[in-house]
Protein backbone atom coordinates (compact mmCIF):
# COMPACT_ATOMS: atom_id res chain seq x y z
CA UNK A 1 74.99 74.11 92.91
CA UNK A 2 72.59 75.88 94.87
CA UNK A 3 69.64 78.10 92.94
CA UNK A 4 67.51 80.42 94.64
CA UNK A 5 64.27 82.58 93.37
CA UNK A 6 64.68 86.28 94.73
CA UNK A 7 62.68 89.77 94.52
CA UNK A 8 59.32 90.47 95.49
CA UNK A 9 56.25 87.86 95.44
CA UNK A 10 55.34 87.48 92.10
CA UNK A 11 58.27 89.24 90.08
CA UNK A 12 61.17 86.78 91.49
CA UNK A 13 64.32 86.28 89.53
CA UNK A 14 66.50 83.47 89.35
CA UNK A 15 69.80 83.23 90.82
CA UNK A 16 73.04 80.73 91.53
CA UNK A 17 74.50 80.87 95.45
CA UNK A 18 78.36 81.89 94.54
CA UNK A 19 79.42 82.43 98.22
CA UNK A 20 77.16 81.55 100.88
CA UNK A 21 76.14 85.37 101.24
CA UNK A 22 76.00 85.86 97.69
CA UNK A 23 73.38 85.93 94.56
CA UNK A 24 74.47 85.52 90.90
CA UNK A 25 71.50 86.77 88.95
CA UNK A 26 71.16 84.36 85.86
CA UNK A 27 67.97 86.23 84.96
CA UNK A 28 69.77 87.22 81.91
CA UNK A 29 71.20 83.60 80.74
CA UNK A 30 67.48 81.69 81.85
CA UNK A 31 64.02 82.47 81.93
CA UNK A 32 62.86 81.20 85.34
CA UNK A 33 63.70 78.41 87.33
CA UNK A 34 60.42 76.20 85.77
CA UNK A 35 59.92 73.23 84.17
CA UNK A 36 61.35 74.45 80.95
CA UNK A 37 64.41 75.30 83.06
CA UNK A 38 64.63 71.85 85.03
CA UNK A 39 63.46 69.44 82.19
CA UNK A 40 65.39 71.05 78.92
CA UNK A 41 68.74 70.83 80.70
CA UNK A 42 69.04 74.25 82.46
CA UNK A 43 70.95 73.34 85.18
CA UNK A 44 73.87 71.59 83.49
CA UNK A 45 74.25 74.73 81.08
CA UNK A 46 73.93 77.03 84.10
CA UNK A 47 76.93 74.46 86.15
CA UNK A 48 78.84 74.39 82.97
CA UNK A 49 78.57 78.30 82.54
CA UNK A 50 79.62 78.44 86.40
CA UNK A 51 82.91 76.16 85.58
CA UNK A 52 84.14 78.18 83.13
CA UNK A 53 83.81 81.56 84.42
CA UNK A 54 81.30 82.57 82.10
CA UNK A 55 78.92 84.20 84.82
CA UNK A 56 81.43 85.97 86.21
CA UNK A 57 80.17 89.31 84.86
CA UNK A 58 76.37 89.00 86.10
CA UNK A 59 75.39 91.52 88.82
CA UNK A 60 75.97 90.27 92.28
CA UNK A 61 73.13 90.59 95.19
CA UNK A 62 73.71 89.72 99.00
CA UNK A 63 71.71 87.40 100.01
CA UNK A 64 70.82 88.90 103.14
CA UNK A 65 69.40 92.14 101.06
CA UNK A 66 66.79 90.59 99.12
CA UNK A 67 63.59 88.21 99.58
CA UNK A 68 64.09 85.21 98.82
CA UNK A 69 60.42 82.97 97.06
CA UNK A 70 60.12 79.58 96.57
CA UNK A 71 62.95 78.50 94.28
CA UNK A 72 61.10 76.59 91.82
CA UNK A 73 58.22 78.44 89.68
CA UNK A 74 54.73 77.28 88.93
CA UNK A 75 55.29 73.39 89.77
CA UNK A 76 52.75 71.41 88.18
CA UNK A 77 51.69 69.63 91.14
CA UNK A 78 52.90 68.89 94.77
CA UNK A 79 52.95 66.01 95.83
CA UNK A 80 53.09 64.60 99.31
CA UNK A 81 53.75 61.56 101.65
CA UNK A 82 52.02 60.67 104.81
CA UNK A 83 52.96 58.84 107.72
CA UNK A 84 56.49 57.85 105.90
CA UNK A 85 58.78 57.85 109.33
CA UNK A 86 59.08 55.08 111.59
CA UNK A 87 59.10 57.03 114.63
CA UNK A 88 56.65 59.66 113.52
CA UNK A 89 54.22 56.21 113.04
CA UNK A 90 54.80 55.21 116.60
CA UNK A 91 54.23 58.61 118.03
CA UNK A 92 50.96 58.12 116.14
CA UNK A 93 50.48 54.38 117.33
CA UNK A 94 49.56 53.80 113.53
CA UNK A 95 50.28 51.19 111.60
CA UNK A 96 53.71 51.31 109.56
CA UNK A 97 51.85 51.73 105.57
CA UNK A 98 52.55 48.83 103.10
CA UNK A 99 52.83 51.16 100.36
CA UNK A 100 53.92 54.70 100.42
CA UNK A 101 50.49 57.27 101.41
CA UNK A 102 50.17 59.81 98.88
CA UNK A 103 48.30 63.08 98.98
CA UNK A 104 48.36 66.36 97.09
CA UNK A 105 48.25 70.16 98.10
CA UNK A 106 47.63 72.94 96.41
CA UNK A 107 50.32 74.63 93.98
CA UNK A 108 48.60 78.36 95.41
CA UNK A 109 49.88 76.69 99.02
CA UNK A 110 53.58 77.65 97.64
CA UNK A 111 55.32 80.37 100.12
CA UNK A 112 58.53 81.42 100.24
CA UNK A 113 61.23 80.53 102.82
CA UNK A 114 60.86 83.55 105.00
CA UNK A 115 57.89 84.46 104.16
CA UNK A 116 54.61 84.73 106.90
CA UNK A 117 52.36 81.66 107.68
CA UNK A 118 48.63 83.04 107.63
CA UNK A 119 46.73 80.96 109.83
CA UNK A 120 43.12 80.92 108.86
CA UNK A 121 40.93 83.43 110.71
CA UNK A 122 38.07 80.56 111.37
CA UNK A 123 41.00 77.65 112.89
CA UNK A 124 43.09 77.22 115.59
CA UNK A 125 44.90 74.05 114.62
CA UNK A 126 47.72 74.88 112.46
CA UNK A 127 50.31 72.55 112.81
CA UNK A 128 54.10 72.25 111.48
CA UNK A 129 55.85 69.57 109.49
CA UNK A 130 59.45 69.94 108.41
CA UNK A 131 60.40 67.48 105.04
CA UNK A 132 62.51 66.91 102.35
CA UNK A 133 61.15 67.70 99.22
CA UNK A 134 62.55 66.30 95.85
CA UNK A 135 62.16 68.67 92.64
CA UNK A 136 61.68 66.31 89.73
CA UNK A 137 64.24 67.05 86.50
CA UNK A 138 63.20 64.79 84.24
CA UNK A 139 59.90 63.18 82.95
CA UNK A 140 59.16 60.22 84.84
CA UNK A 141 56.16 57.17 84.02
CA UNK A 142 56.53 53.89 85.62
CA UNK A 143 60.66 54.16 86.58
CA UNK A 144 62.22 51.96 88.86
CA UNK A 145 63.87 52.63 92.06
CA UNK A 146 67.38 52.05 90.53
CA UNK A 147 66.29 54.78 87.65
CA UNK A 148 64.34 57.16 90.20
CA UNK A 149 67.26 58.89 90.82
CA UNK A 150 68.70 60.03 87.33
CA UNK A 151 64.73 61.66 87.16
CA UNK A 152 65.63 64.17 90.28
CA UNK A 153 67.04 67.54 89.62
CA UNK A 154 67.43 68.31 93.69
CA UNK A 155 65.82 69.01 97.23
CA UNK A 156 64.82 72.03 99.25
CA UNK A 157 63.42 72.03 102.35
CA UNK A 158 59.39 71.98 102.66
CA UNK A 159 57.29 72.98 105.57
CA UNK A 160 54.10 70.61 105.24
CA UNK A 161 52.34 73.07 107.29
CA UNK A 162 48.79 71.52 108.09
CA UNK A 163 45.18 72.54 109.66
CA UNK A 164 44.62 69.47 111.31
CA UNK A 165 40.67 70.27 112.40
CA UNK A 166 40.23 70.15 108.65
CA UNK A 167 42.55 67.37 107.98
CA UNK A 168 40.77 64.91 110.41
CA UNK A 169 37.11 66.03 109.97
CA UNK A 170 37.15 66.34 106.41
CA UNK A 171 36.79 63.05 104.08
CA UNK A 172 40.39 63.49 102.41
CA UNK A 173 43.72 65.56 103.69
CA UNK A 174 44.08 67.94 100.37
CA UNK A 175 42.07 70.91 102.05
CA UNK A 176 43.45 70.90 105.26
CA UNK A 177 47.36 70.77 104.07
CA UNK A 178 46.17 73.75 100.74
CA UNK A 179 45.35 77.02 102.73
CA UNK A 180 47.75 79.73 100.82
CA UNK A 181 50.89 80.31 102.45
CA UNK A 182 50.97 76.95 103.40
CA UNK A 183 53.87 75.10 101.46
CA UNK A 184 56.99 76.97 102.53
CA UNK A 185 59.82 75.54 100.73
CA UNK A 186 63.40 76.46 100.04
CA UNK A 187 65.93 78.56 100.62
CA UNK A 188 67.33 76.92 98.31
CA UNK A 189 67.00 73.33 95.48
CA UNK A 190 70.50 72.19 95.92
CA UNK A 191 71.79 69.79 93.22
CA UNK A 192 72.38 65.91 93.97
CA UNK A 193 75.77 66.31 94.36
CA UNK A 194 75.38 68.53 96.96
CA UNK A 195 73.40 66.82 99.02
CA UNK A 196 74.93 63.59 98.72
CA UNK A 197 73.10 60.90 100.49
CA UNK A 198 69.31 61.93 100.39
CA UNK A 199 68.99 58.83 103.14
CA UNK A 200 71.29 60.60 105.58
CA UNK A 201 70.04 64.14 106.94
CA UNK A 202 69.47 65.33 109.96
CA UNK A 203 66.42 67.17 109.92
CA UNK A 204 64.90 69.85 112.81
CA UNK A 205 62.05 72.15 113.22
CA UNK A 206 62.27 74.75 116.02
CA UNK A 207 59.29 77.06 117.34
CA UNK A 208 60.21 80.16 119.02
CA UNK A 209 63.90 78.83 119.64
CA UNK A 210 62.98 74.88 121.21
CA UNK A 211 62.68 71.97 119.32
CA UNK A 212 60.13 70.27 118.77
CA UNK A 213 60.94 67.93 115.30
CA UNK A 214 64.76 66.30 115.41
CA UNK A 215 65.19 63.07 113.19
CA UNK A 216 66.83 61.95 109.92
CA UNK A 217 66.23 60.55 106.89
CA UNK A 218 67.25 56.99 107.48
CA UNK A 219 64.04 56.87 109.24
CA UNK A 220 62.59 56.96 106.50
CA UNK A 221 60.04 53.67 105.58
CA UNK A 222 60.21 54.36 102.17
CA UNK A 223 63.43 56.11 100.88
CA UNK A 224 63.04 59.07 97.78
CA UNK A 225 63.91 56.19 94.87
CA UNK A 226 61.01 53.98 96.09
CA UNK A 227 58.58 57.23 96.53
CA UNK A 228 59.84 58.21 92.89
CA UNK A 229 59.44 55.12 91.77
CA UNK A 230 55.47 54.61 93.20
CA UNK A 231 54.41 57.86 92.43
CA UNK A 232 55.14 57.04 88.62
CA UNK A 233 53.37 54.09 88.40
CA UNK A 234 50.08 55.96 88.48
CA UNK A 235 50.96 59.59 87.36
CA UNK A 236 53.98 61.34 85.12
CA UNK A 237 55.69 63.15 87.59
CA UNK A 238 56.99 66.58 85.23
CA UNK A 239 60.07 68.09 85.11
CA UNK A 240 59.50 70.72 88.36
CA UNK A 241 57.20 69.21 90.09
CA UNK A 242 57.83 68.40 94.16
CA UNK A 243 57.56 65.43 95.91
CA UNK A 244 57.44 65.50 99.92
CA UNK A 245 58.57 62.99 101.28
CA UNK A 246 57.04 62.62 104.67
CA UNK A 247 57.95 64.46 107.97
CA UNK A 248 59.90 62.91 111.61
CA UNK A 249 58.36 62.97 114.75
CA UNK A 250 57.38 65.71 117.13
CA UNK A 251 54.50 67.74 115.18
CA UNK A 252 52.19 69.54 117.22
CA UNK A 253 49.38 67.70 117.33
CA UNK A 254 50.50 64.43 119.05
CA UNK A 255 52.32 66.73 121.90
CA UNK A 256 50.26 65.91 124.96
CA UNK A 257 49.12 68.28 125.85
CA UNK A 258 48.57 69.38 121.99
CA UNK A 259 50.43 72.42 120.55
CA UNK A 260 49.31 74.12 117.60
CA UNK A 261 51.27 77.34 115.83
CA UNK A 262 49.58 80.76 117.00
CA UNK A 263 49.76 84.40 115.86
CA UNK A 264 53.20 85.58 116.33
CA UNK A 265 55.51 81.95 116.42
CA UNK A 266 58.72 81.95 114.78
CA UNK A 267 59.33 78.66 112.97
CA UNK A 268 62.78 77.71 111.71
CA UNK A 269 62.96 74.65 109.72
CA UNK A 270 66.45 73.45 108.58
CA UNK A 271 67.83 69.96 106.74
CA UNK A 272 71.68 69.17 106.10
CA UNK A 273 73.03 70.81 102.99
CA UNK A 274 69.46 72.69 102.57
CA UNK A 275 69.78 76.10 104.72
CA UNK A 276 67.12 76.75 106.86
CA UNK A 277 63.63 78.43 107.16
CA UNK A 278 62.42 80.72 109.13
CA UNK A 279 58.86 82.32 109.04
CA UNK A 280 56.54 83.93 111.17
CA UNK A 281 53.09 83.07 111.94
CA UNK A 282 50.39 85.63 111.34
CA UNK A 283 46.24 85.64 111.42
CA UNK A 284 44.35 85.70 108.80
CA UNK A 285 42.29 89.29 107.91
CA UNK A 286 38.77 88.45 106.97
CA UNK A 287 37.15 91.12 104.42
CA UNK A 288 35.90 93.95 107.37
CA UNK A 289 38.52 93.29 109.78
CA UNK A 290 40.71 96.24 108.95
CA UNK A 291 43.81 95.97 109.12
């Protein structure tokens, strides 16, 4: 199962993927895909509604006539790994972490899949980060690794976009990965079962058509039960709240010569079973500037 958010920025609606052009609008069955929705069982009633025809009546959207927002609403927190790839460490020349390096950014970061990326008017070193992000489903304080996984509801796609002038010269990463627009995820949270093997995607970022982030998963130093698992031991992870999980080599700032994203860049970001981004970079209007 694959649910989307759709309408305009601050009035979405939830939805179910019938076709892969296709909207069902569940607005009328649930109240928003939250963490009421993931953590009281909303997606098993919606499935089981699905299986036997139930939401057959619903009003149908294309999917290529609407806007599609972030597809889960008001997350508690976001929550984020560093340096979590083996070849994204050696790019680096870092060494690998003994435990998983957590960090959080901003829930007013969130952006939709298609949406613009606003770089701020005052820095010019905006960089991309394309990851698999895990939507929790279940409450979950000091699991295990084996039990991680019965605590996920699904993944989307997230765009760690990152300042990285701020990142480095600042005392601690939140700031620098928290300017609004800045935590692109989605199309879609696909359901376990549709995604299969979390620890076996190939994952790319593309600006302006070339890529420039290829890897997969099984690069991973720490795989999505172990990050589950860690994150719990010091904080209840909530039912709708996102862990990313760390991002593969080839982000813009170990390039040599650097690249960073400027006004006008088309980034696509795309992971197996999880659609694909696409977003457009624009600058930031400062109170004056006009438009």
């Amino acid at each position: 199962m694959r649910l989307v958010r759709f309408g305009e920025r601050g009035r979405e609606r939830p939805g179910v993927l019938i076709t892969d052009s296709e909207i069902a609008d569940i607005s009328g069955v649930v109240g928003d895909l939250d963490g009421r929705f993931w953590g009281e069982g909303g997606m098993g009633f919606v499935a089981r509604e699905l299986e036997r025809g139930a939401l057959g009546s619903l009003r149908r959207v294309r999917l290529d006539s609407v806007r599609l927002g972030p597809p889960v609403a008001s997350p508690g927190k976001i929550v984020c790994v560093g340096q979590n790839y083996m070849d994204h460490i050696k790019e680096q020349n870092a060494p690998v972490p003994d435990t998983p390096i957590l960090f959080g950014k901003a829930v007013t970061a969130l952006n939709g899949p298609f949406d613009e990326i606003v770089l701020p008017a005052d820095e010019d070193t905006t960089d991309w980060e394309v990851e698999l992000a895990v939507v929790i489903g279940s409450p979950a304080r000091r699991v295990s690794a084996e039990d991680a996984p019965a605590h996920i509801a699904g993944y989307a796609i997230m765009n760690d976009v990152t300042e990285r002038r701020v990142q480095r010269t600042e005392k601690q990463w939140h700031r620098g990965k928290s300017f609004d627009t800045f935590a692109p995820l989605g199309p879609w949270v696909a359901t376990p079962d549709e995604v299969g093997d979390p620890q076996a995607l190939d994952l790319v970022l593309e600006v302006n058509g070339s890529a420039m982030q290829t890897g997969n998963t099984r690069t991973m130093i720490f795989p999505v039960p172990e990050l589950v698992a860690f994150a719990s031991r010091g904080m209840t992870l909530l039912p709708g709240d996102i862990l990313s999980t760390g991002t593969p080599p080839g982000v813009g700032a170990f390039r040599d010569p650097p690249v960073f994203i400027k006004e006008g860049d088309i980034l696509e970001a795309g992971i197996t079973s999880l659609g694909r981004q696409r977003l457009r970079a624009v600058r930031e209007k400062l109170p004056g500037q006009g438009e």
